[in-house]
PDB file of N, CA and C in Angstrom:
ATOM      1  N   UNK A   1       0.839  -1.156   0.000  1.00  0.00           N
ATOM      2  CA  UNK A   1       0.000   0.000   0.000  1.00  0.00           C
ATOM      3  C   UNK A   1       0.899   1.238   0.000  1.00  0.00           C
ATOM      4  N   UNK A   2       0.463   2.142  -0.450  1.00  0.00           N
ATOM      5  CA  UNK A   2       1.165   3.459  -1.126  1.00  0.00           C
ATOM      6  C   UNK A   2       0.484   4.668  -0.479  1.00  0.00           C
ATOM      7  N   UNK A   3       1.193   5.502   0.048  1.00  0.00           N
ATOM      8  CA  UNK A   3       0.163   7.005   0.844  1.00  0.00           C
ATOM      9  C   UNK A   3       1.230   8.411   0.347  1.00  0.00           C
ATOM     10  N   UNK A   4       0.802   8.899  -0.528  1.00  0.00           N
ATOM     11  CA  UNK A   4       1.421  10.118  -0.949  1.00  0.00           C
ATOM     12  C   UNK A   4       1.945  11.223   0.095  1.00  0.00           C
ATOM     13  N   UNK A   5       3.280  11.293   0.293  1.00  0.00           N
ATOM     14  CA  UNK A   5       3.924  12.332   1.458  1.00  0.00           C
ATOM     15  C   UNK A   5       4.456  13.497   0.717  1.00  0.00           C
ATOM     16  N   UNK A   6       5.115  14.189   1.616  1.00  0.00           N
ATOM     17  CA  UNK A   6       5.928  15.584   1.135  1.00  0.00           C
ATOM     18  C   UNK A   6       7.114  15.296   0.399  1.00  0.00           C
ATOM     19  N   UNK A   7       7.515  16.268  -0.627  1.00  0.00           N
ATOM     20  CA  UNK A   7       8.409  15.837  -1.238  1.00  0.00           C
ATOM     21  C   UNK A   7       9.402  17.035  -1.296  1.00  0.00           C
ATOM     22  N   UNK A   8      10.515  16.773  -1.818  1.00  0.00           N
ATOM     23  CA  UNK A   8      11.791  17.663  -2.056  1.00  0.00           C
ATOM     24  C   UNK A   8      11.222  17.682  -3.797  1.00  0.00           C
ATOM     25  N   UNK A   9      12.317  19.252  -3.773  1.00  0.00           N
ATOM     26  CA  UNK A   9      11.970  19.691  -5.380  1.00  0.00           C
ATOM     27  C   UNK A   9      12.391  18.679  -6.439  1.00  0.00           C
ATOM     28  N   UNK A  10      13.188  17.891  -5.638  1.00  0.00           N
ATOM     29  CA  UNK A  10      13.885  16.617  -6.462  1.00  0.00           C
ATOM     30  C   UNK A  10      13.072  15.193  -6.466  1.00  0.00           C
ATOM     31  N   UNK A  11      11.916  15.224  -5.903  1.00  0.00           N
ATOM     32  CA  UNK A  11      10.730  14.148  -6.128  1.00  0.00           C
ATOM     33  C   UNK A  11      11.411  13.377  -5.056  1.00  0.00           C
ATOM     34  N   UNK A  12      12.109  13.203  -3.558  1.00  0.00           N
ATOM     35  CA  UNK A  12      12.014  12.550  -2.920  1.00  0.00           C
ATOM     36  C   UNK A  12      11.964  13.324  -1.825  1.00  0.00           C
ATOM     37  N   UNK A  13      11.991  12.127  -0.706  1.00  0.00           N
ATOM     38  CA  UNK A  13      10.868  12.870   0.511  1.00  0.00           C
ATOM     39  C   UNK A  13      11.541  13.658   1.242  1.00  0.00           C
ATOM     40  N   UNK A  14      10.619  14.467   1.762  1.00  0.00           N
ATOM     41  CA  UNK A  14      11.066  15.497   2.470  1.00  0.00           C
ATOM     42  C   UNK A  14      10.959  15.408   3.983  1.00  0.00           C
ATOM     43  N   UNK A  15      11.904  16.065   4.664  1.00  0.00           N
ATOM     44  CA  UNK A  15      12.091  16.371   6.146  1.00  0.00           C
ATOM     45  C   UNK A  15      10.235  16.246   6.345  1.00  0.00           C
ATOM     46  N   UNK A  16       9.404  16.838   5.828  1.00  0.00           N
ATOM     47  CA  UNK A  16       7.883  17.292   6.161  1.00  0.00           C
ATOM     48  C   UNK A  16       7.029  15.878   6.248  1.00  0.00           C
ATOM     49  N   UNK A  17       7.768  14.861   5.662  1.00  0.00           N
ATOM     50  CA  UNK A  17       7.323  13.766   5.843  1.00  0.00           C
ATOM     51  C   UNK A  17       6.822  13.065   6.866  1.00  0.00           C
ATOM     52  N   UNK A  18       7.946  13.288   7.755  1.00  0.00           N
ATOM     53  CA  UNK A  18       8.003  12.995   8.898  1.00  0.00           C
ATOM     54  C   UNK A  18       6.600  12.588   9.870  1.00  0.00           C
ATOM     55  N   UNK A  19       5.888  13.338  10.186  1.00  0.00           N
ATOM     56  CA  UNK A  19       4.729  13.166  11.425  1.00  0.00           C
ATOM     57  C   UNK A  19       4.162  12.466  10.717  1.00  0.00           C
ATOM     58  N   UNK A  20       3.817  12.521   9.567  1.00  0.00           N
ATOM     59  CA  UNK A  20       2.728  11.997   8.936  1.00  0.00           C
ATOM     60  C   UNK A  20       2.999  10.045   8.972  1.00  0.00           C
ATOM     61  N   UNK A  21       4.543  10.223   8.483  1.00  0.00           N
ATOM     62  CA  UNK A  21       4.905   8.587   8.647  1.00  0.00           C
ATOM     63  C   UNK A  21       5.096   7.882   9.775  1.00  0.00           C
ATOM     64  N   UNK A  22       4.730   8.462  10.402  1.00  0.00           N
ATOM     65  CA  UNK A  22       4.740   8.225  12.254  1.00  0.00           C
ATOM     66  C   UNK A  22       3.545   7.927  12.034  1.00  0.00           C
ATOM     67  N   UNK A  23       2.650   8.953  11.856  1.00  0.00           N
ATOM     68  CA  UNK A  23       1.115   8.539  11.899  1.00  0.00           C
ATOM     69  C   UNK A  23       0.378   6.858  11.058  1.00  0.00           C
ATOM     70  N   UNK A  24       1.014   7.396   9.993  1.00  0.00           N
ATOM     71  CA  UNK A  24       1.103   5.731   9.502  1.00  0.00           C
ATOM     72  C   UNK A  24       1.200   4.613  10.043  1.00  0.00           C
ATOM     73  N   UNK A  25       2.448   4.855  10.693  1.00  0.00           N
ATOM     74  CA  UNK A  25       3.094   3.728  11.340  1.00  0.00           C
ATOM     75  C   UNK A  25       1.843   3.043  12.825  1.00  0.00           C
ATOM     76  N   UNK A  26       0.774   3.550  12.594  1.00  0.00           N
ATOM     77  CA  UNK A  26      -0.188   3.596  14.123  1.00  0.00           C
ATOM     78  C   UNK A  26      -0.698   2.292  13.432  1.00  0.00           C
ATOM     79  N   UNK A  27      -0.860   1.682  14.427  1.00  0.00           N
ATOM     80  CA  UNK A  27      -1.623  -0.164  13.841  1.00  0.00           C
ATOM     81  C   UNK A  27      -0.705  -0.865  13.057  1.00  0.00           C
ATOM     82  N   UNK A  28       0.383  -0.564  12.635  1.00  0.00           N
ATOM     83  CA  UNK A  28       1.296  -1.752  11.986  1.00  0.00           C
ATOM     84  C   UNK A  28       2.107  -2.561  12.625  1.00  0.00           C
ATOM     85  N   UNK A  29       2.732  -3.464  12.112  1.00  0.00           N
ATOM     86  CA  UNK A  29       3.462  -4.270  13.178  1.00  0.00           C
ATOM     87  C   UNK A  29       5.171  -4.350  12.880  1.00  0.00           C
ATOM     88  N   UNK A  30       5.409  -3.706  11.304  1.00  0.00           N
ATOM     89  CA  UNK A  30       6.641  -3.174  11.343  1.00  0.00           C
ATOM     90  C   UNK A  30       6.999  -2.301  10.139  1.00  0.00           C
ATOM     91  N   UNK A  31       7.865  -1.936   9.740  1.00  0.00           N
ATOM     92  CA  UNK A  31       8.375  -1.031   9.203  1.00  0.00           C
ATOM     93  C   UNK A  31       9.099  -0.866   8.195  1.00  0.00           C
ATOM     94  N   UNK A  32       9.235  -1.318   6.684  1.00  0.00           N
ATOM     95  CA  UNK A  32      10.436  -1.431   5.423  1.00  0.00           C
ATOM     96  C   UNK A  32      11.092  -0.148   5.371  1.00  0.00           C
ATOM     97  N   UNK A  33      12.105  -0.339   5.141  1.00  0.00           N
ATOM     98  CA  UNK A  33      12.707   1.011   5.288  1.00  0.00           C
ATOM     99  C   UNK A  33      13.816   0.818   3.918  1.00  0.00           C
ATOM    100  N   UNK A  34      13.804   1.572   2.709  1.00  0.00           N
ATOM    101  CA  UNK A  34      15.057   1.602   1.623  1.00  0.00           C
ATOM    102  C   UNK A  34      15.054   1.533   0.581  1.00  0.00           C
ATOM    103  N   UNK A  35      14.650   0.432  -0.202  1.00  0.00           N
ATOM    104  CA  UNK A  35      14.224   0.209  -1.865  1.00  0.00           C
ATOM    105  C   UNK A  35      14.291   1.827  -2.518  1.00  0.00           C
ATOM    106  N   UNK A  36      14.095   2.343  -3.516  1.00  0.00           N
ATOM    107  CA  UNK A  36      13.875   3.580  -4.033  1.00  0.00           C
ATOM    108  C   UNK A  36      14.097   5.141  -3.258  1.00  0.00           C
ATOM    109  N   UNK A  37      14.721   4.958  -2.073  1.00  0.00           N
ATOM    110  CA  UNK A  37      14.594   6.039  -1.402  1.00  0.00           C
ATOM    111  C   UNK A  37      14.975   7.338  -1.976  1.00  0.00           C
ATOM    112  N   UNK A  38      16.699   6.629  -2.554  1.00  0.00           N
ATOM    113  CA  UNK A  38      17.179   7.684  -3.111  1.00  0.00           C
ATOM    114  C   UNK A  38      18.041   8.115  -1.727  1.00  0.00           C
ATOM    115  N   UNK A  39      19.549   9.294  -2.577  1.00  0.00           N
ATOM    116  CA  UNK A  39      20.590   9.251  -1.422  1.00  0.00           C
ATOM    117  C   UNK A  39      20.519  10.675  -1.183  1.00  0.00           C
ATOM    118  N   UNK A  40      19.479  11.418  -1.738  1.00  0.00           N
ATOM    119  CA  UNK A  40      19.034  13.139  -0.950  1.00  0.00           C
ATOM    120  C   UNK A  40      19.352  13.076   0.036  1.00  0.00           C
ATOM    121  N   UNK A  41      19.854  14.005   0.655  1.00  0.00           N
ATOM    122  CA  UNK A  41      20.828  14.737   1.566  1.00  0.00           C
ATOM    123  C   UNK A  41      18.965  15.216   3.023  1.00  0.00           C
ATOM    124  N   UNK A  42      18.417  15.476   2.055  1.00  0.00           N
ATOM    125  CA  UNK A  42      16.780  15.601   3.013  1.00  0.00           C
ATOM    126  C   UNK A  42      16.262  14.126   3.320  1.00  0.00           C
ATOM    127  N   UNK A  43      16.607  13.353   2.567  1.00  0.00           N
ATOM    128  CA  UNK A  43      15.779  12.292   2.923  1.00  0.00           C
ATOM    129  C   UNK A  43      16.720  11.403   3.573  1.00  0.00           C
ATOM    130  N   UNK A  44      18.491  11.525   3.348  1.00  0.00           N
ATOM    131  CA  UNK A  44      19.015  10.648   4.867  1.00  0.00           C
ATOM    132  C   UNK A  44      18.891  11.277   5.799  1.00  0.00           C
ATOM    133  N   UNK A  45      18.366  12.524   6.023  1.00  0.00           N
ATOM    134  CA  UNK A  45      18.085  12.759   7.235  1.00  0.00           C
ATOM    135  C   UNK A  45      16.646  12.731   7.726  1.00  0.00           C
ATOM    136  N   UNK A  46      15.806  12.305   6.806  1.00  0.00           N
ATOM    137  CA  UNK A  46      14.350  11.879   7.281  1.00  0.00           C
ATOM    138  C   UNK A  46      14.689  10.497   7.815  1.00  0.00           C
ATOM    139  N   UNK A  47      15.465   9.626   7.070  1.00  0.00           N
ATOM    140  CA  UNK A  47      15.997   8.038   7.346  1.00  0.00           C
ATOM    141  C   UNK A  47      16.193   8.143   8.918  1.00  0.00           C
ATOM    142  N   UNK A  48      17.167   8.897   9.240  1.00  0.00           N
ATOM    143  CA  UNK A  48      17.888   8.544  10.408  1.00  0.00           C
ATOM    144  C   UNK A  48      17.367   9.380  11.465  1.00  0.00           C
ATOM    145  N   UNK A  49      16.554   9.859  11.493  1.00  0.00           N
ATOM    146  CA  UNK A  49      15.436  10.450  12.398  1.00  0.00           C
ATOM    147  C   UNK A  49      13.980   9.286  12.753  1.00  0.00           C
ATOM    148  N   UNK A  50      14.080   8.922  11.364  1.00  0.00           N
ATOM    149  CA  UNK A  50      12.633   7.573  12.018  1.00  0.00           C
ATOM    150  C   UNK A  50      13.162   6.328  12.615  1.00  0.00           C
ATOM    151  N   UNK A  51      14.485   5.649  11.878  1.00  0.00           N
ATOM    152  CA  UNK A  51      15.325   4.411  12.312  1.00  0.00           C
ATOM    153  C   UNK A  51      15.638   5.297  13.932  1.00  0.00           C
ATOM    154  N   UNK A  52      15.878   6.445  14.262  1.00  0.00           N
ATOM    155  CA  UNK A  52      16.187   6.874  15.810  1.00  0.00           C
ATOM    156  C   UNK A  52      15.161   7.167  16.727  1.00  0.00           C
ATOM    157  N   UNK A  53      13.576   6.929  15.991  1.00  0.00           N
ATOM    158  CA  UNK A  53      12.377   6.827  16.912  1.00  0.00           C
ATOM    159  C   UNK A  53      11.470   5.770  16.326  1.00  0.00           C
ATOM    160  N   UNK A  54      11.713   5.160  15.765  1.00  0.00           N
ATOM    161  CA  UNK A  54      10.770   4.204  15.336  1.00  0.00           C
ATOM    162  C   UNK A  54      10.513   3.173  16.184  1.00  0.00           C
ATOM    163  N   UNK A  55       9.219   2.996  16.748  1.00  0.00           N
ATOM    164  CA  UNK A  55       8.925   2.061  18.076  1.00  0.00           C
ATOM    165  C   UNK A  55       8.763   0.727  17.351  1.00  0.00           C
ATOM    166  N   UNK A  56       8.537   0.587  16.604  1.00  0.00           N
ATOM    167  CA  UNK A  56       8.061  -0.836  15.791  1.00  0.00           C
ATOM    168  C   UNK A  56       9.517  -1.173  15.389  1.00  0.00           C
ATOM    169  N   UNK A  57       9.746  -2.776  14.993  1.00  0.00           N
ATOM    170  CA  UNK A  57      10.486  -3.691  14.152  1.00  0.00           C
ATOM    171  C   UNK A  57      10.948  -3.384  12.672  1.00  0.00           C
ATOM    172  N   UNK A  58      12.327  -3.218  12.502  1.00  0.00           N
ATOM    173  CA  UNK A  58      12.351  -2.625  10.933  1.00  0.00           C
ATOM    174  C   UNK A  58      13.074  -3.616  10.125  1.00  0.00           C
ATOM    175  N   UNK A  59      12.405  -3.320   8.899  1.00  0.00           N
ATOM    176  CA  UNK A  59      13.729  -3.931   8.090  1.00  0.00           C
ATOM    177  C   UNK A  59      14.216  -2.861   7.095  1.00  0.00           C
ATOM    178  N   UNK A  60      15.471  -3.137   6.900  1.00  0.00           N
ATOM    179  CA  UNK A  60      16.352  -1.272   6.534  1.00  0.00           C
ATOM    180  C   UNK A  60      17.178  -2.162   5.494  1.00  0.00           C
ATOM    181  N   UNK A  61      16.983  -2.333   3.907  1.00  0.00           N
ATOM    182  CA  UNK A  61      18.033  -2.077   3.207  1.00  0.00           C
ATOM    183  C   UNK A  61      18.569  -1.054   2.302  1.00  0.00           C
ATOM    184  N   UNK A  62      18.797  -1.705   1.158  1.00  0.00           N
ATOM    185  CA  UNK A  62      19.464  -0.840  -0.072  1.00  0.00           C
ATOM    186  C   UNK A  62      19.417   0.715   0.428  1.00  0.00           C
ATOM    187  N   UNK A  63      18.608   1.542  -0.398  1.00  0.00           N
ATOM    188  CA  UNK A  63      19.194   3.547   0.120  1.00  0.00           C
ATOM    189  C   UNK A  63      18.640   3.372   1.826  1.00  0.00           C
ATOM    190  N   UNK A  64      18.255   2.578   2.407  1.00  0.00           N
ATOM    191  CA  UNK A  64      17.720   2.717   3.885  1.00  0.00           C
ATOM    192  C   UNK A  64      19.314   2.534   4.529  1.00  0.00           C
ATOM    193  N   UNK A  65      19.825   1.555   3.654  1.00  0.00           N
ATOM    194  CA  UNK A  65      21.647   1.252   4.316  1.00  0.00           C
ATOM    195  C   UNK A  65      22.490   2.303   3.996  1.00  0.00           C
ATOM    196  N   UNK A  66      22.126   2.919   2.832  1.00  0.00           N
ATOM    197  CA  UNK A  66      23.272   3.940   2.268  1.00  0.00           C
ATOM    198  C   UNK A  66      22.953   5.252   3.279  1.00  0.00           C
ATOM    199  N   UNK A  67      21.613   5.433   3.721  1.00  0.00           N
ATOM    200  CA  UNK A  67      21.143   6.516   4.679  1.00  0.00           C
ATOM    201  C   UNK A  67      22.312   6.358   5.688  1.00  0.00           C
ATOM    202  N   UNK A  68      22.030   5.018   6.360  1.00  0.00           N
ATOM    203  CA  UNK A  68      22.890   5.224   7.861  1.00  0.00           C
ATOM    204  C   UNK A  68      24.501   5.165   7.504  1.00  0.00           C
ATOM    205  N   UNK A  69      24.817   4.486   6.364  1.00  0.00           N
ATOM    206  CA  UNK A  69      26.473   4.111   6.655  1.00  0.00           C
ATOM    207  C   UNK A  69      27.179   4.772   7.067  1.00  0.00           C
ATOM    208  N   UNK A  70      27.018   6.666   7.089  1.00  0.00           N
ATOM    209  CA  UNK A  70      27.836   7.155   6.981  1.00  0.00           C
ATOM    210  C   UNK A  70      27.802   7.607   8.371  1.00  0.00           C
ATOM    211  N   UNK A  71      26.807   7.453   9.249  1.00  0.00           N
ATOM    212  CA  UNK A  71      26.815   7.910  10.405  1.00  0.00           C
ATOM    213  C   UNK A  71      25.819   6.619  11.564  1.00  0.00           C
ATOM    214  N   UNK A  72      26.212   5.956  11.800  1.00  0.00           N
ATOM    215  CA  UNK A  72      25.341   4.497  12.642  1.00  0.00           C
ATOM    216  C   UNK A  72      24.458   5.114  13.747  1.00  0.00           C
ATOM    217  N   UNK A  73      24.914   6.416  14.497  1.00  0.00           N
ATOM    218  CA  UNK A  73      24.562   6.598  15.596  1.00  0.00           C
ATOM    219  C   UNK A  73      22.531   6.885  15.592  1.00  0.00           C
ATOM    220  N   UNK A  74      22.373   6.478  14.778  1.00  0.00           N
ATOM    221  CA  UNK A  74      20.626   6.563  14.468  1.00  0.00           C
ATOM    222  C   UNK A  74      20.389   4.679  14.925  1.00  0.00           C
ATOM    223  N   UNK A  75      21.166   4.247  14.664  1.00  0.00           N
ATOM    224  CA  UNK A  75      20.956   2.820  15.265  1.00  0.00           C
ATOM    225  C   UNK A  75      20.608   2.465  16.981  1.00  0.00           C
ATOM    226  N   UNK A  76      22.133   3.286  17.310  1.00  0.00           N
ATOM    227  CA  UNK A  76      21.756   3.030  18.372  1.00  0.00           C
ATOM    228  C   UNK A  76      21.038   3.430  18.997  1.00  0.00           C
ATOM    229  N   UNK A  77      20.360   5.083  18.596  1.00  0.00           N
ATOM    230  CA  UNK A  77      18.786   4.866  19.228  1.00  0.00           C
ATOM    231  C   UNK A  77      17.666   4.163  19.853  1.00  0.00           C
ATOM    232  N   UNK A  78      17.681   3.638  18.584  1.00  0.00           N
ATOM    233  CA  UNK A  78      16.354   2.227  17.664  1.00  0.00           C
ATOM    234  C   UNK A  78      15.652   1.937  18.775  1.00  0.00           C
ATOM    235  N   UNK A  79      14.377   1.892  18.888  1.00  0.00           N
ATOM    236  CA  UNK A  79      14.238   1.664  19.889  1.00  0.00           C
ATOM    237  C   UNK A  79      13.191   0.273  19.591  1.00  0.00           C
ATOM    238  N   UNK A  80      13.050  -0.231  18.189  1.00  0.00           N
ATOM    239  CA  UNK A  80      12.756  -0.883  17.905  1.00  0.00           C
ATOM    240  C   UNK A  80      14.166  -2.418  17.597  1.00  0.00           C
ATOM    241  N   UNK A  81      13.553  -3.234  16.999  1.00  0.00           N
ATOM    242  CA  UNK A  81      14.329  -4.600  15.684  1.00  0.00           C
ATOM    243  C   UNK A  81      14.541  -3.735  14.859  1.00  0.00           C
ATOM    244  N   UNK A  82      15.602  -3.600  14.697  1.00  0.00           N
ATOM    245  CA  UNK A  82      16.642  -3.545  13.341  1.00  0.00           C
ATOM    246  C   UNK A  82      17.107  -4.668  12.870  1.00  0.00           C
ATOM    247  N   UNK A  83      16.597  -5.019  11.786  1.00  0.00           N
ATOM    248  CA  UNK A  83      17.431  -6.139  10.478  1.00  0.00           C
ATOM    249  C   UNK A  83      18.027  -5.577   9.533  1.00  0.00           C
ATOM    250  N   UNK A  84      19.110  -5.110   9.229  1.00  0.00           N
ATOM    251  CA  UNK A  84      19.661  -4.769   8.584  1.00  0.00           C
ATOM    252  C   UNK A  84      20.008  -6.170   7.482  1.00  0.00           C
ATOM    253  N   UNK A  85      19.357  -5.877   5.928  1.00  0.00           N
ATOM    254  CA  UNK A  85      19.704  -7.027   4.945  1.00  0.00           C
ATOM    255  C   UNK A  85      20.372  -6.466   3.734  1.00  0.00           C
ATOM    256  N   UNK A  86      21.328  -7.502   3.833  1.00  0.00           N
ATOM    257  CA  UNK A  86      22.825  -6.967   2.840  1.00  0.00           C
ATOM    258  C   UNK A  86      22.746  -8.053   1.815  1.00  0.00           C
ATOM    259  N   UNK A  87      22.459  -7.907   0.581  1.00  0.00           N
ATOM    260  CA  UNK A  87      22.501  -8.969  -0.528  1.00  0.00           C
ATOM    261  C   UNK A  87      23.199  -8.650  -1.495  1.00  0.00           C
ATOM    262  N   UNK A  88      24.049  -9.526  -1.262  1.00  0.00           N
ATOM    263  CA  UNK A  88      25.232  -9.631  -2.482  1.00  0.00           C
ATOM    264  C   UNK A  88      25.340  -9.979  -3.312  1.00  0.00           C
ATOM    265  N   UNK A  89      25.352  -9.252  -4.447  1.00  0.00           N
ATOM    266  CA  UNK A  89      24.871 -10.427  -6.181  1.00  0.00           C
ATOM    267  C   UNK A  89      26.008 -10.424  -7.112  1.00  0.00           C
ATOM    268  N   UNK A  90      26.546 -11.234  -7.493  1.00  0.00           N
ATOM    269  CA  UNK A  90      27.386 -11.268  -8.374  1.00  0.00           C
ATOM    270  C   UNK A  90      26.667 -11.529  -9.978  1.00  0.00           C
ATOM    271  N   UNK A  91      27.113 -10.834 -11.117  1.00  0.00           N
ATOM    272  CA  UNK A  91      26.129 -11.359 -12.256  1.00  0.00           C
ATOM    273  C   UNK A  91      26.634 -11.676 -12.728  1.00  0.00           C
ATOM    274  N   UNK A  92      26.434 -12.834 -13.454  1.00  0.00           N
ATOM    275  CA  UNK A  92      27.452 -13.774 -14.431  1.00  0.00           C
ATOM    276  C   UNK A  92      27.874 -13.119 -15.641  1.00  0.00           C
ATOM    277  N   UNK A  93      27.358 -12.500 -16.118  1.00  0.00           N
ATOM    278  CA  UNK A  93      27.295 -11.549 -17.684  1.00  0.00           C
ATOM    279  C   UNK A  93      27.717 -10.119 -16.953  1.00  0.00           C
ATOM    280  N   UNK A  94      28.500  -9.004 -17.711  1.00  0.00           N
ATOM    281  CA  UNK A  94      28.680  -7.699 -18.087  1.00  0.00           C
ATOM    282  C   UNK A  94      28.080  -7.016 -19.173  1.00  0.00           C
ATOM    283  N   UNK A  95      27.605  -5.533 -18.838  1.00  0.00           N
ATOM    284  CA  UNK A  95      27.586  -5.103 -19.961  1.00  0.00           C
ATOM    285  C   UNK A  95      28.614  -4.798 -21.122  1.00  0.00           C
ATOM    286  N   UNK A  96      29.837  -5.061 -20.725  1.00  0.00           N
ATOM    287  CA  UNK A  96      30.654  -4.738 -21.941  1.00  0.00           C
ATOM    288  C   UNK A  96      30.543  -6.596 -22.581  1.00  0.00           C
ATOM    289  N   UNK A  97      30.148  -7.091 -22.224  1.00  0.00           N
ATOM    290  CA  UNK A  97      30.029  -8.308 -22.531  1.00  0.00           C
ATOM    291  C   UNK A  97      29.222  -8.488 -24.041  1.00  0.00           C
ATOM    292  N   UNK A  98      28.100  -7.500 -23.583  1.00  0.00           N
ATOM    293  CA  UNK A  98      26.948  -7.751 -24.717  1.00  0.00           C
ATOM    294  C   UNK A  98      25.729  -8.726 -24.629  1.00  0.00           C
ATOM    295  N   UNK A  99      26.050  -9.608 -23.387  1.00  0.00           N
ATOM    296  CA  UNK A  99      24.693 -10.535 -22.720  1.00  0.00           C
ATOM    297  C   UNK A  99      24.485 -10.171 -21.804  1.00  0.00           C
ATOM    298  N   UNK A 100      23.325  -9.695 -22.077  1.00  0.00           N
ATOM    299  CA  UNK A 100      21.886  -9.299 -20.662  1.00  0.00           C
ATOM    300  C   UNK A 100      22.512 -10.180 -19.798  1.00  0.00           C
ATOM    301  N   UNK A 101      22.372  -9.527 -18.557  1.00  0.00           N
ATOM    302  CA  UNK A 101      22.738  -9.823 -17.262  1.00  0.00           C
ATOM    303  C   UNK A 101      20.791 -10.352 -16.694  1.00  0.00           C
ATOM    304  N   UNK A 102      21.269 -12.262 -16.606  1.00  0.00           N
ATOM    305  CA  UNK A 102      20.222 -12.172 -16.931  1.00  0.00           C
ATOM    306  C   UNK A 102      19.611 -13.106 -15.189  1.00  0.00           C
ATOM    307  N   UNK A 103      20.526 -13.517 -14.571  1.00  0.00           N
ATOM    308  CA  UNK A 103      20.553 -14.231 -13.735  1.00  0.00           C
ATOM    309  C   UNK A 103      21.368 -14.043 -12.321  1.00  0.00           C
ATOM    310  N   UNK A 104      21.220 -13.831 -11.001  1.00  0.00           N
ATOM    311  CA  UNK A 104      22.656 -13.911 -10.379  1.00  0.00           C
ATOM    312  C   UNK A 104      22.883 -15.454 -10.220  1.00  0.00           C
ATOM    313  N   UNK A 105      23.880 -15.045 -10.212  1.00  0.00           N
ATOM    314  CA  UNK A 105      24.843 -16.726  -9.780  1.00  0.00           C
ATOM    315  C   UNK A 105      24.977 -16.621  -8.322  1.00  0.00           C
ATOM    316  N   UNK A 106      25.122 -15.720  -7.897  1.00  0.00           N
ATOM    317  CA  UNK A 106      25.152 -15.565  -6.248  1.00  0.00           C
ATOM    318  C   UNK A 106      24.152 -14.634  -5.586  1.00  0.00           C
ATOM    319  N   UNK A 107      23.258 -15.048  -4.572  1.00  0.00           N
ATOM    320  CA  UNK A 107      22.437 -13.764  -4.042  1.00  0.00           C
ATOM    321  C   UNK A 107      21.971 -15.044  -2.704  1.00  0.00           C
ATOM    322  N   UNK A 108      22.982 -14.378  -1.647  1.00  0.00           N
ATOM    323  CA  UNK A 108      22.066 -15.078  -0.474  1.00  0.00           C
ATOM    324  C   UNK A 108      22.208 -13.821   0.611  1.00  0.00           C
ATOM    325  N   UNK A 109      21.015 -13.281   0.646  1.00  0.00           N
ATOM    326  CA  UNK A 109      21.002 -12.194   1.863  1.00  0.00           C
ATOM    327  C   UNK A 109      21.421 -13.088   3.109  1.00  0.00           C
ATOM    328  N   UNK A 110      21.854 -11.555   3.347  1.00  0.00           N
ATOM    329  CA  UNK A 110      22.349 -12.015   5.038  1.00  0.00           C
ATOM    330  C   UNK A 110      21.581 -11.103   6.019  1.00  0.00           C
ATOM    331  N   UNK A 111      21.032 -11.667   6.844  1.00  0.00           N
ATOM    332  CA  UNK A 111      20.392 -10.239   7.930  1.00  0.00           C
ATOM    333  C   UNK A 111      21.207 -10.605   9.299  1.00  0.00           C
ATOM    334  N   UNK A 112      21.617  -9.603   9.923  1.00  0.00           N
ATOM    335  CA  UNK A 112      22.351  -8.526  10.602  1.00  0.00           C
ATOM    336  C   UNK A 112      21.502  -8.262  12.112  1.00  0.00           C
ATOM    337  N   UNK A 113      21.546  -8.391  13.174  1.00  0.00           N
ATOM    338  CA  UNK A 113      20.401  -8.528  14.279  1.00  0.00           C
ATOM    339  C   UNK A 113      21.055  -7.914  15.224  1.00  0.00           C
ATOM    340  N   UNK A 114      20.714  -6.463  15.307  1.00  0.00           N
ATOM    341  CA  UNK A 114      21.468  -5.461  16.185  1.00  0.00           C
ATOM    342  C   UNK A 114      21.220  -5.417  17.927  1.00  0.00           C
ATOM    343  N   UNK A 115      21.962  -4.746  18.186  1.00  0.00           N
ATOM    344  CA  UNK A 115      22.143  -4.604  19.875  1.00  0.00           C
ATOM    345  C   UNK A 115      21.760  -5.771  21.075  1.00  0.00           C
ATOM    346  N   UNK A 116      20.741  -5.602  21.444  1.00  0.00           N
ATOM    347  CA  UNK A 116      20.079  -6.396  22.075  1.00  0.00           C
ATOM    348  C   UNK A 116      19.291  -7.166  21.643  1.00  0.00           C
ATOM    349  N   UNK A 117      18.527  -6.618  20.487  1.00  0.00           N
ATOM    350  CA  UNK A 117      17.769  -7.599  19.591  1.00  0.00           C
ATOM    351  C   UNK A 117      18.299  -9.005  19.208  1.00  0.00           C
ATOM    352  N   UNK A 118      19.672  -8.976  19.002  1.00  0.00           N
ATOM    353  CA  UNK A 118      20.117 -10.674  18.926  1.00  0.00           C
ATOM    354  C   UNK A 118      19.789 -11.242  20.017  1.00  0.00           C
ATOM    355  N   UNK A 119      20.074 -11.136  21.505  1.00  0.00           N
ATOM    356  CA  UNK A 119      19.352 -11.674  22.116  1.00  0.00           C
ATOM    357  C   UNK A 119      18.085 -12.339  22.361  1.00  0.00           C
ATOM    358  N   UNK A 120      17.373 -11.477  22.139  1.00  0.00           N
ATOM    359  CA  UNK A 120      15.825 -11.706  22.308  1.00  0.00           C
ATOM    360  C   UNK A 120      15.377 -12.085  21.122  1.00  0.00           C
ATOM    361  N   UNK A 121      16.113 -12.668  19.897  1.00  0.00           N
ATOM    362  CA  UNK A 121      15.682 -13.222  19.051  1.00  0.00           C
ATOM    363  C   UNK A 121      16.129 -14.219  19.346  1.00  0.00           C
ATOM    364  N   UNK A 122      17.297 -14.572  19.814  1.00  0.00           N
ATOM    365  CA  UNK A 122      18.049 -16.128  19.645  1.00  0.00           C
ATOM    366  C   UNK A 122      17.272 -17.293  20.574  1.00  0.00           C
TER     367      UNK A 122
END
């Protein structure tokens, strides 16, 4: 499901986003955080403001990972599950190759089970 938020002049989200995706977040049971985000300079800092209050369970990859790398301390906030999932793909084909890259040969995510949360998962 899809809910239209505030945006930067650059079509991704804006700081203004914010309350509203909180409000969202009321009745769910967790949280995707990354696919398409995009690496706006407004929107890693919308990232690492919700991963640093987000009461619910997350899962945070691709631009949700590139948000925090450069600064973790939004993690340790969390006051939720953080899964952080890192998938590594190798593709058998190149484009200078000239064959569609059409398959990975390698892709086994790995998820990542922060602070205390390994605990209380294990």
């Amino acid at each position: 499901m899809t809910f239209p938020l505030p945006e930067t002049a650059e079509s991704s989200l804006s700081l203004e986003a914010e309350k509203e995706i909180f409000r969202l977040m009321e009745g769910k049971s967790a949280v995707a955080i990354g696919p398409g985000l995009s690496t706006h300079g407004e929107t890693i800092s919308l990232v690492k403001r919700i991963v640093a209050r987000c009461p619910l369970p997350m899962v945070i990859d691709a631009d949700g990972l590139n948000a925090l790398a450069s600064d973790l301390a939004a993690l340790t906030k969390c006051r939720g599950r953080a899964i952080l999932t890192l998938t590594p793909v190798k593709w058998p084909d190149s484009p200078e190759s000239g064959t569609p890259m059409s398959r990975p040969i390698e892709s086994a995510p790995q998820k990542l089970l922060l602070g205390s949360t390994a605990a209380a998962l294990s």
